[in-house]
N, C-alpha and C. Protein backbone atom coordinates (compact mmCIF):
# COMPACT_ATOMS: atom_id res chain seq x y z
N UNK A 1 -19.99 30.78 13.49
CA UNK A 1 -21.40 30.46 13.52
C UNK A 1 -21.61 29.16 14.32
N UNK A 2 -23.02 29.08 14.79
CA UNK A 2 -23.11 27.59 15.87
C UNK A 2 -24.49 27.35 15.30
N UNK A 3 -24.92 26.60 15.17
CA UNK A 3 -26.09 25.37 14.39
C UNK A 3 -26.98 26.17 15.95
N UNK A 4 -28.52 25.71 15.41
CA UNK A 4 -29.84 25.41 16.26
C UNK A 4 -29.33 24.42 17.43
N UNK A 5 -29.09 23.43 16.87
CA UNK A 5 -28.73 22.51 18.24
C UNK A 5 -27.60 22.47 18.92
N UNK A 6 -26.48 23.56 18.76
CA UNK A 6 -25.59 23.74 19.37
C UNK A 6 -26.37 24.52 20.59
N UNK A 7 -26.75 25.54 19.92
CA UNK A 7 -27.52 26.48 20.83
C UNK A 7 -28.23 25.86 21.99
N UNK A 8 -29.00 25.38 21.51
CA UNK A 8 -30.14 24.52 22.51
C UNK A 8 -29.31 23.70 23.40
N UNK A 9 -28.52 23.11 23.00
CA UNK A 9 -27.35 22.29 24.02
C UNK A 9 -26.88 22.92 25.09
N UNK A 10 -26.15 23.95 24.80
CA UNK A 10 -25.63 25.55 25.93
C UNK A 10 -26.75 25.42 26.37
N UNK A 11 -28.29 25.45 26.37
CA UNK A 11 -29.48 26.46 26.97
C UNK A 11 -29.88 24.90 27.76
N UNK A 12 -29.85 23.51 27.08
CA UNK A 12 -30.05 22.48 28.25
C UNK A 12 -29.34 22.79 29.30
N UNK A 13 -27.98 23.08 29.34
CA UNK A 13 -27.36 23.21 30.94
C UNK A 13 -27.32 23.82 31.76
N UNK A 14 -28.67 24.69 31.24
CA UNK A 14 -29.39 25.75 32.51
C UNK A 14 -30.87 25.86 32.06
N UNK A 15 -31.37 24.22 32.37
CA UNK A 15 -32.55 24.72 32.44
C UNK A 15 -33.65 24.98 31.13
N UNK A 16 -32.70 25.46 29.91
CA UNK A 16 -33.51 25.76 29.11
C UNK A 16 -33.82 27.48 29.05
N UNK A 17 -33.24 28.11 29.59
CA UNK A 17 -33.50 29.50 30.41
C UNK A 17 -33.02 30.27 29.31
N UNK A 18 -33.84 31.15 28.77
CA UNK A 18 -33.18 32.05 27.89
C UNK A 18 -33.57 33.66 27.71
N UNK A 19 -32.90 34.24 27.42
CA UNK A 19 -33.48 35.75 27.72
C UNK A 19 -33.88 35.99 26.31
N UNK A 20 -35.07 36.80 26.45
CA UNK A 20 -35.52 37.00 24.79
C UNK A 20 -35.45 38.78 24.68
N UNK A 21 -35.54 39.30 23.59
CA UNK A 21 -35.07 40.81 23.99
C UNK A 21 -36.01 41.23 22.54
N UNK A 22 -36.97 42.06 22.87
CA UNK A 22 -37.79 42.54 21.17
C UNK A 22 -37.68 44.09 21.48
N UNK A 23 -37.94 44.71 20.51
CA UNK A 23 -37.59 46.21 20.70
C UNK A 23 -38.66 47.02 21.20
N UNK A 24 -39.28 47.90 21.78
CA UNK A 24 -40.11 48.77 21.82
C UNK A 24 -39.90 49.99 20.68
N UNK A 25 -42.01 50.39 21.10
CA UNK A 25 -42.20 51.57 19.53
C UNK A 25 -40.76 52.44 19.91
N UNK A 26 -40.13 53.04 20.85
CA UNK A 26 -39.36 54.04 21.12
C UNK A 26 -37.68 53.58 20.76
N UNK A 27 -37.83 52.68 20.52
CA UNK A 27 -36.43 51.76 19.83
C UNK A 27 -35.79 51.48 21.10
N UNK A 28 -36.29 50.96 22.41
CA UNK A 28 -35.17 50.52 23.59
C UNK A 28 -35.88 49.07 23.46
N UNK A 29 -34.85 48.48 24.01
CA UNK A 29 -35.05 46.86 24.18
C UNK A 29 -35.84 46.66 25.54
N UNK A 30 -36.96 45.62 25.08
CA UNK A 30 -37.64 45.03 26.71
C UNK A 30 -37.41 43.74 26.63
N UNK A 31 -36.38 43.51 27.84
CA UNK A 31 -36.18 41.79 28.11
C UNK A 31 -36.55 41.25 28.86
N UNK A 32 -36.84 39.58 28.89
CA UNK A 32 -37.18 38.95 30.04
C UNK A 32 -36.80 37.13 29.41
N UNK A 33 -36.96 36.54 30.66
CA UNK A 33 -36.57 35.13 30.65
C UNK A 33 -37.15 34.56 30.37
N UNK A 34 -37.37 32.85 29.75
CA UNK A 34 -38.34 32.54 29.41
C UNK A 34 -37.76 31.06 29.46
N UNK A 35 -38.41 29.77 29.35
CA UNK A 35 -38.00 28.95 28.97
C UNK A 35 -37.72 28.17 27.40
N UNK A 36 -37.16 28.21 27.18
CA UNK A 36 -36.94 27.87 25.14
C UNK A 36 -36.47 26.66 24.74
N UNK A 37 -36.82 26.30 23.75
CA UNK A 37 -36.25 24.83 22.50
C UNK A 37 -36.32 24.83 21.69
N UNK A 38 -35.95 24.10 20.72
CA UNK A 38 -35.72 23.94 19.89
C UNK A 38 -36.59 22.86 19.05
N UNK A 39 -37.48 22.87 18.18
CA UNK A 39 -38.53 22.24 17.95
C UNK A 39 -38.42 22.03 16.56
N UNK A 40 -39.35 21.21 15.57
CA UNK A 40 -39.84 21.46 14.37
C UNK A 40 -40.91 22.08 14.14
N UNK A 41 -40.90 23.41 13.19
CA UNK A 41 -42.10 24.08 12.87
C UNK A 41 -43.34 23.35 12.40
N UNK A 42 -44.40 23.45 13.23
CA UNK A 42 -45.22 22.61 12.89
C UNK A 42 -45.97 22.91 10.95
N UNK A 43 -45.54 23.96 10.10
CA UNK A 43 -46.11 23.84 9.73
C UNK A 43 -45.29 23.88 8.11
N UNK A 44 -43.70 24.21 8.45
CA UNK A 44 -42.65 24.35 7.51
C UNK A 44 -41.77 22.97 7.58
N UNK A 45 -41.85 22.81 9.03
CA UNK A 45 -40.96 21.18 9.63
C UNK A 45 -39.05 22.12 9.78
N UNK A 46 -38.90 22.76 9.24
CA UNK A 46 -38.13 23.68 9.59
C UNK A 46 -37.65 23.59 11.01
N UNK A 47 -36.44 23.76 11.54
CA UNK A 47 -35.89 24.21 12.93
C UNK A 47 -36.21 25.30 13.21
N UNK A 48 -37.00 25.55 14.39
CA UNK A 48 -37.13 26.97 14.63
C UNK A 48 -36.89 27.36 16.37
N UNK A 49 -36.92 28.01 16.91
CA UNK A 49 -36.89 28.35 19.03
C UNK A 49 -38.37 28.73 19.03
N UNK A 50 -39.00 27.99 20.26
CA UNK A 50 -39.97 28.07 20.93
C UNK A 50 -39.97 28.30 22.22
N UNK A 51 -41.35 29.14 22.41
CA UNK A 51 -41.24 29.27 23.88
C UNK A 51 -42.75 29.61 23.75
N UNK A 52 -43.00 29.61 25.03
CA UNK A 52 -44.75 29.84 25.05
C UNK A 52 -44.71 31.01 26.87
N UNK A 53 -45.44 32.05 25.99
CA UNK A 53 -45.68 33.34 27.04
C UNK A 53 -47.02 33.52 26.82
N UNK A 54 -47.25 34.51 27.71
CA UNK A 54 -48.71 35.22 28.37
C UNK A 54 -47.99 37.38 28.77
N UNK A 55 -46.49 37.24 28.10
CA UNK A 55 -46.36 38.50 28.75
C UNK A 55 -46.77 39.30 27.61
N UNK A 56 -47.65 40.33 28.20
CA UNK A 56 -48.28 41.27 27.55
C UNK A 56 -47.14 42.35 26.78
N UNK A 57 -46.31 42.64 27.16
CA UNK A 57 -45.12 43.60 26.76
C UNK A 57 -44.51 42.97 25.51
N UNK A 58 -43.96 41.82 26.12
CA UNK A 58 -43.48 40.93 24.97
C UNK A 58 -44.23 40.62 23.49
N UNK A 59 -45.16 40.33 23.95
CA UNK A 59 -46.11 39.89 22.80
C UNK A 59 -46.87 41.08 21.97
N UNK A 60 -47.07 42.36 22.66
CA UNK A 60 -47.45 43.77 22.14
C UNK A 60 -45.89 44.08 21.08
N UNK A 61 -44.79 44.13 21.56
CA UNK A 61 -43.71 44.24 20.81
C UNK A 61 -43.47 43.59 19.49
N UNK A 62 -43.84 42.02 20.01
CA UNK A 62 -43.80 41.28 18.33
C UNK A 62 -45.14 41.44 17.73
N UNK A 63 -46.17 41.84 17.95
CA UNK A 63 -47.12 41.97 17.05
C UNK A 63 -47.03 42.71 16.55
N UNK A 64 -45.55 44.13 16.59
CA UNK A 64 -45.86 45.41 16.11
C UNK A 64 -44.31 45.35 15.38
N UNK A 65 -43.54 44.58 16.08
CA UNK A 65 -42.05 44.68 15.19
C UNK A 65 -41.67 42.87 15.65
N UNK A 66 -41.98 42.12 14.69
CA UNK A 66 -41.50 40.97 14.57
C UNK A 66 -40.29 40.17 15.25
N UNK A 67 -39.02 41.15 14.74
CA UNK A 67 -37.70 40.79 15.17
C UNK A 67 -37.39 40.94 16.51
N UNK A 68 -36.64 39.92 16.67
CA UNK A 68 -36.04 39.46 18.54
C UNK A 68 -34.62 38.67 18.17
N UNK A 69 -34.08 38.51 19.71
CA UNK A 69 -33.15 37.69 19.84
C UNK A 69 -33.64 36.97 21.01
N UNK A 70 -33.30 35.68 21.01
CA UNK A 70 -33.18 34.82 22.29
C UNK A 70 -31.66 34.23 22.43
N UNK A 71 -31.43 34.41 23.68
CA UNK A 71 -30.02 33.68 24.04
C UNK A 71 -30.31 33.00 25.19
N UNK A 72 -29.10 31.74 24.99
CA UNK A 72 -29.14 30.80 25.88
C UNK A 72 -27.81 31.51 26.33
N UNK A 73 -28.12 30.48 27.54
CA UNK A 73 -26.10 30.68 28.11
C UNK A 73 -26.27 29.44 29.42
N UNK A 74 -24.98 29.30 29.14
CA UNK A 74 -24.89 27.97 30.36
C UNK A 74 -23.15 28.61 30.91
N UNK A 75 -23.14 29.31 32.52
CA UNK A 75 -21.90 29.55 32.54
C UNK A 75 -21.63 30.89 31.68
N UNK A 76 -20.30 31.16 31.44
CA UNK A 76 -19.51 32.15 30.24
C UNK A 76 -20.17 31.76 29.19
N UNK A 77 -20.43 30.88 27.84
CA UNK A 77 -20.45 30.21 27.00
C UNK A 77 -22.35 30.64 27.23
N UNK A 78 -22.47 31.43 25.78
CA UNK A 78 -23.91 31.49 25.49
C UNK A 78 -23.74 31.91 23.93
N UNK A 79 -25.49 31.51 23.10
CA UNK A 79 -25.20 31.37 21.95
C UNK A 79 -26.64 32.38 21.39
N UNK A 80 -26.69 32.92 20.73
CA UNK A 80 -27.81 33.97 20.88
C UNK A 80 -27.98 33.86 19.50
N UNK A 81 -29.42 33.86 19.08
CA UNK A 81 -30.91 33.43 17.51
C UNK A 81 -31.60 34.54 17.35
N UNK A 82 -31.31 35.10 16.28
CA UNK A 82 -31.82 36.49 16.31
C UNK A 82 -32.42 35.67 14.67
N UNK A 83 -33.93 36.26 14.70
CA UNK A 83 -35.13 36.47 14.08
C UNK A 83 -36.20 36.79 14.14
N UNK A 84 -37.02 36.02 13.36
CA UNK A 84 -38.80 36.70 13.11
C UNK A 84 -39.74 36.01 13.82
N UNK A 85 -39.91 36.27 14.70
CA UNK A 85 -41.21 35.88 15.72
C UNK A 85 -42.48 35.47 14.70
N UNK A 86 -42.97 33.98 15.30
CA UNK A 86 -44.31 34.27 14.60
C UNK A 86 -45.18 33.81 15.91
N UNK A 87 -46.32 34.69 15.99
CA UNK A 87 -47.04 34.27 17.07
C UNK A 87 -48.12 33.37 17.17
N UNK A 88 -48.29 32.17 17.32
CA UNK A 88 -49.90 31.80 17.58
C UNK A 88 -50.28 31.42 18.80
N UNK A 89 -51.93 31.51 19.32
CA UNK A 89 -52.48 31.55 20.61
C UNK A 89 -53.56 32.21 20.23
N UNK A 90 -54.36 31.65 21.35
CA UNK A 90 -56.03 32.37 21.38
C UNK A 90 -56.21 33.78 20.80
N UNK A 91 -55.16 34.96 20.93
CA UNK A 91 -55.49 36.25 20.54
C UNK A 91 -54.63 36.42 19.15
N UNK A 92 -53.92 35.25 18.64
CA UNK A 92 -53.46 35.58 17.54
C UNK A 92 -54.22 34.30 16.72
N UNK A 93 -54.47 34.09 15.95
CA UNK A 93 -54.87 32.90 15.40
C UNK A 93 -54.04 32.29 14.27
N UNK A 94 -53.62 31.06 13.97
CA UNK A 94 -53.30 30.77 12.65
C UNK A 94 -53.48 30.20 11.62
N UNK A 95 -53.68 30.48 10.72
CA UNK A 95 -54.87 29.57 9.33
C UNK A 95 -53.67 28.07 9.75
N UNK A 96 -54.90 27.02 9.56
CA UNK A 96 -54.64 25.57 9.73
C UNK A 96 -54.41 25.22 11.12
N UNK A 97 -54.45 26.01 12.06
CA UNK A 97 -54.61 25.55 13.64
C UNK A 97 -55.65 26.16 14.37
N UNK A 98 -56.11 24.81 15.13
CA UNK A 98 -57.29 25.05 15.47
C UNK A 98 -56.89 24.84 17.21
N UNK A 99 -57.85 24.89 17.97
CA UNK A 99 -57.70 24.68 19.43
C UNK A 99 -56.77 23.53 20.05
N UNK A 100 -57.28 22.38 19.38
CA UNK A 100 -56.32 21.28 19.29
C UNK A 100 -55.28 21.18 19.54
N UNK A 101 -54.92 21.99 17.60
CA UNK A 101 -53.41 21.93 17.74
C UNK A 101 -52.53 23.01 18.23
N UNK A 102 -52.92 23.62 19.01
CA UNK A 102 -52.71 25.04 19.91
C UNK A 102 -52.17 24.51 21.00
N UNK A 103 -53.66 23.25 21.92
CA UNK A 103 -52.64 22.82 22.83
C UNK A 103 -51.55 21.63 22.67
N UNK A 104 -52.02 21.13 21.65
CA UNK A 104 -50.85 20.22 21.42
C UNK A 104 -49.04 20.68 21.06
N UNK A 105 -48.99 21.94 20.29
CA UNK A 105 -48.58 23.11 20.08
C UNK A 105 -47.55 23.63 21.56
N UNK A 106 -48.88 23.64 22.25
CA UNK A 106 -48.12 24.53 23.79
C UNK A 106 -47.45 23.08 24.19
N UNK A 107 -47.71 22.27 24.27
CA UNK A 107 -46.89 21.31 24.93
C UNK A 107 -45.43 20.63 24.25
N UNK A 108 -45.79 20.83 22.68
CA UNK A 108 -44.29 20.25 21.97
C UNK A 108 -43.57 21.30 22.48
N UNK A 109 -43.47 22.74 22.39
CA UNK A 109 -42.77 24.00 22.78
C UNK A 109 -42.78 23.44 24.82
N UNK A 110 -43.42 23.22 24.87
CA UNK A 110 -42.65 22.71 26.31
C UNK A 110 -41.52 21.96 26.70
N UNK A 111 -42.09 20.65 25.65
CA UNK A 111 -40.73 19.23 26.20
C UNK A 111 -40.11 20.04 25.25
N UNK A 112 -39.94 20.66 24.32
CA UNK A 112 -38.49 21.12 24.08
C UNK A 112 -37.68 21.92 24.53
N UNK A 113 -38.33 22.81 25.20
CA UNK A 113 -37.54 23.41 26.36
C UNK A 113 -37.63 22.42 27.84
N UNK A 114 -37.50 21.09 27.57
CA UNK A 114 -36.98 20.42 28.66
C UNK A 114 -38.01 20.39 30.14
N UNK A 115 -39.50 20.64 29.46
CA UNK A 115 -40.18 20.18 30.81
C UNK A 115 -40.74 19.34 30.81
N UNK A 116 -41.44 18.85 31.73
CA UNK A 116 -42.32 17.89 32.05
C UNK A 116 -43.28 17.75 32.52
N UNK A 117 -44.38 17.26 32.62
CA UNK A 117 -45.50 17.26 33.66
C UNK A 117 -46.21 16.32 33.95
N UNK A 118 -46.31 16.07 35.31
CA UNK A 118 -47.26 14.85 35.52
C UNK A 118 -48.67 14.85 35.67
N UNK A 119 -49.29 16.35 35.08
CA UNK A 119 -50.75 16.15 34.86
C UNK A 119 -50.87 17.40 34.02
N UNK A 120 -51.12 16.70 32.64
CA UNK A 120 -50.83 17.18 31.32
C UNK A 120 -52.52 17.84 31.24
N UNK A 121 -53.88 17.23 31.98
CA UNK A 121 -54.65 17.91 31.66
C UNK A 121 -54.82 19.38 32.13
N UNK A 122 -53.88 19.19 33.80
CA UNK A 122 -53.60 20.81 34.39
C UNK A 122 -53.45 21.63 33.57
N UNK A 123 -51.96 21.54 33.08
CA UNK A 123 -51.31 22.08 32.29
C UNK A 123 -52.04 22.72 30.97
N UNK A 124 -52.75 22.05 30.73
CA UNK A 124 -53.52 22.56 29.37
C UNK A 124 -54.80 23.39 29.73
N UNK A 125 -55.17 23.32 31.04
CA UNK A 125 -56.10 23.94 31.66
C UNK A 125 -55.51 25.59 32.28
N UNK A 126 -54.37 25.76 32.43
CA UNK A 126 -53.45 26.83 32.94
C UNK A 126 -53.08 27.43 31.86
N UNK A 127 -52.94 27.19 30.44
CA UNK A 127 -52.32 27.46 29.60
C UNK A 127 -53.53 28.05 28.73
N UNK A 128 -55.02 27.81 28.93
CA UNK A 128 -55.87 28.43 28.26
C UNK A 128 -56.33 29.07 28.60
N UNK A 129 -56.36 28.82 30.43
CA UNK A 129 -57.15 29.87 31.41
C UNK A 129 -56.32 31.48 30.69
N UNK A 130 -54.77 31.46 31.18
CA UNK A 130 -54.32 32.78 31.07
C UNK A 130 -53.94 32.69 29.49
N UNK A 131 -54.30 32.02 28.62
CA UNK A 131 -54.22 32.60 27.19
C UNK A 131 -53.05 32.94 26.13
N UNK A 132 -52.39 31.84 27.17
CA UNK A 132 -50.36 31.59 26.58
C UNK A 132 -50.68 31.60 25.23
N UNK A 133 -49.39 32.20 24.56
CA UNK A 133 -49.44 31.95 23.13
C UNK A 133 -48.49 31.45 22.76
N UNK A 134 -48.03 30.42 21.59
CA UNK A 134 -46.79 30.34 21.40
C UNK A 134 -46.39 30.87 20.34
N UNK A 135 -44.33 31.32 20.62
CA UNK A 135 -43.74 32.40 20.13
C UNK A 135 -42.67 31.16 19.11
N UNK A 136 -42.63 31.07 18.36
CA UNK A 136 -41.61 30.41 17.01
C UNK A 136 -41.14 31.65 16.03
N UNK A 137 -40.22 31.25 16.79
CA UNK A 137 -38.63 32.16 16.20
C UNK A 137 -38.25 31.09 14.91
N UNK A 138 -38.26 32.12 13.93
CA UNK A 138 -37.36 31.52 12.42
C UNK A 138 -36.08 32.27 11.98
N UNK A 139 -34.90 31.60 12.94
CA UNK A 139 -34.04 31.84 13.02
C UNK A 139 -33.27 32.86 11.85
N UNK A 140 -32.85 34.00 11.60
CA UNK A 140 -32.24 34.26 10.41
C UNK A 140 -30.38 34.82 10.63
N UNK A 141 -30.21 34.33 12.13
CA UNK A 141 -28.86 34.64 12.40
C UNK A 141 -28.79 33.92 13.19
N UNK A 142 -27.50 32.63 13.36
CA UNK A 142 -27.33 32.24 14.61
C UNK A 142 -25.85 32.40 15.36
N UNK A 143 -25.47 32.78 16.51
CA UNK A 143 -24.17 33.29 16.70
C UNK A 143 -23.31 33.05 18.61
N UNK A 144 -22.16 32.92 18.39
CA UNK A 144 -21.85 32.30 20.17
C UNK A 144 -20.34 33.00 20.02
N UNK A 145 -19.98 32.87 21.54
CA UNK A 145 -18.91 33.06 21.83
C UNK A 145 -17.70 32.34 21.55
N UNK A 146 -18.37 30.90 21.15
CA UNK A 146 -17.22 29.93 20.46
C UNK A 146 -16.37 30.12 19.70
């Protein structure tokens, strides 16, 4: 077994780059990349993986079957978090967050996947235009090649 922040460590040395994989109604996997971290749940304080999307596939999948994996990998050496998606964003809503803390929200799930920005009002302006939501994974397996 490898800890949350082992994980996230492997996924700093690329970037932050992680492939997330949720199932479709027909039981095949739809994957794609994303950027991810490792954050405190804003509302458990809990360790959980964040990432913030707008993909329609992705986000149709966890609204209908919860469970995913995200893996990092840096090199050979990757460590993969398989759990329960919880979604919030404009089309999902969550009791005790309001617009606010949505974008404040999209941006902790940013610097923890290791970005930055030098015009934070853009950013929050791009992130509402297309209606990003963010995705917090509550880890219930964590696992690596180590």
């Amino acid at each position: 077994m490898v800890s949350l922040s082992e994980a996230a460590a492997i996924g700093s040395r690329d970037k932050y780059l992680a492939v997330v994989s949720t199932a479709r109604a027909d039981g095949t996997i739809q994957s794609s990349v994303v950027n991810a971290g490792v954050l405190a749940d804003p509302q458990s304080g809990q360790d959980v993986v964040g990432f913030v999307t707008y993909g329609r596939a992705k986000l149709a999948n966890l609204r209908a079957r919860a469970h995913l994996t995200v893996t990092f990998r840096a090199g050979w050496q990757w460590a993969a978090i398989e759990g329960i998606a919880r979604i919030i964003g404009p089309d999902d809503p969550a009791p005790g967050v309001d617009a606010e803390d949505l974008r404040l929200l999209r941006r902790a799930v940013f610097t923890a996947a290791g970005g930055t920005h030098d015009d934070w009002a853009e950013y929050d302006r791009v992130m509402e235009r297309d209606r990003r939501a963010v995705v917090l994974v509550a880890p219930t397996r964590v696992y690596s090649n180590q």
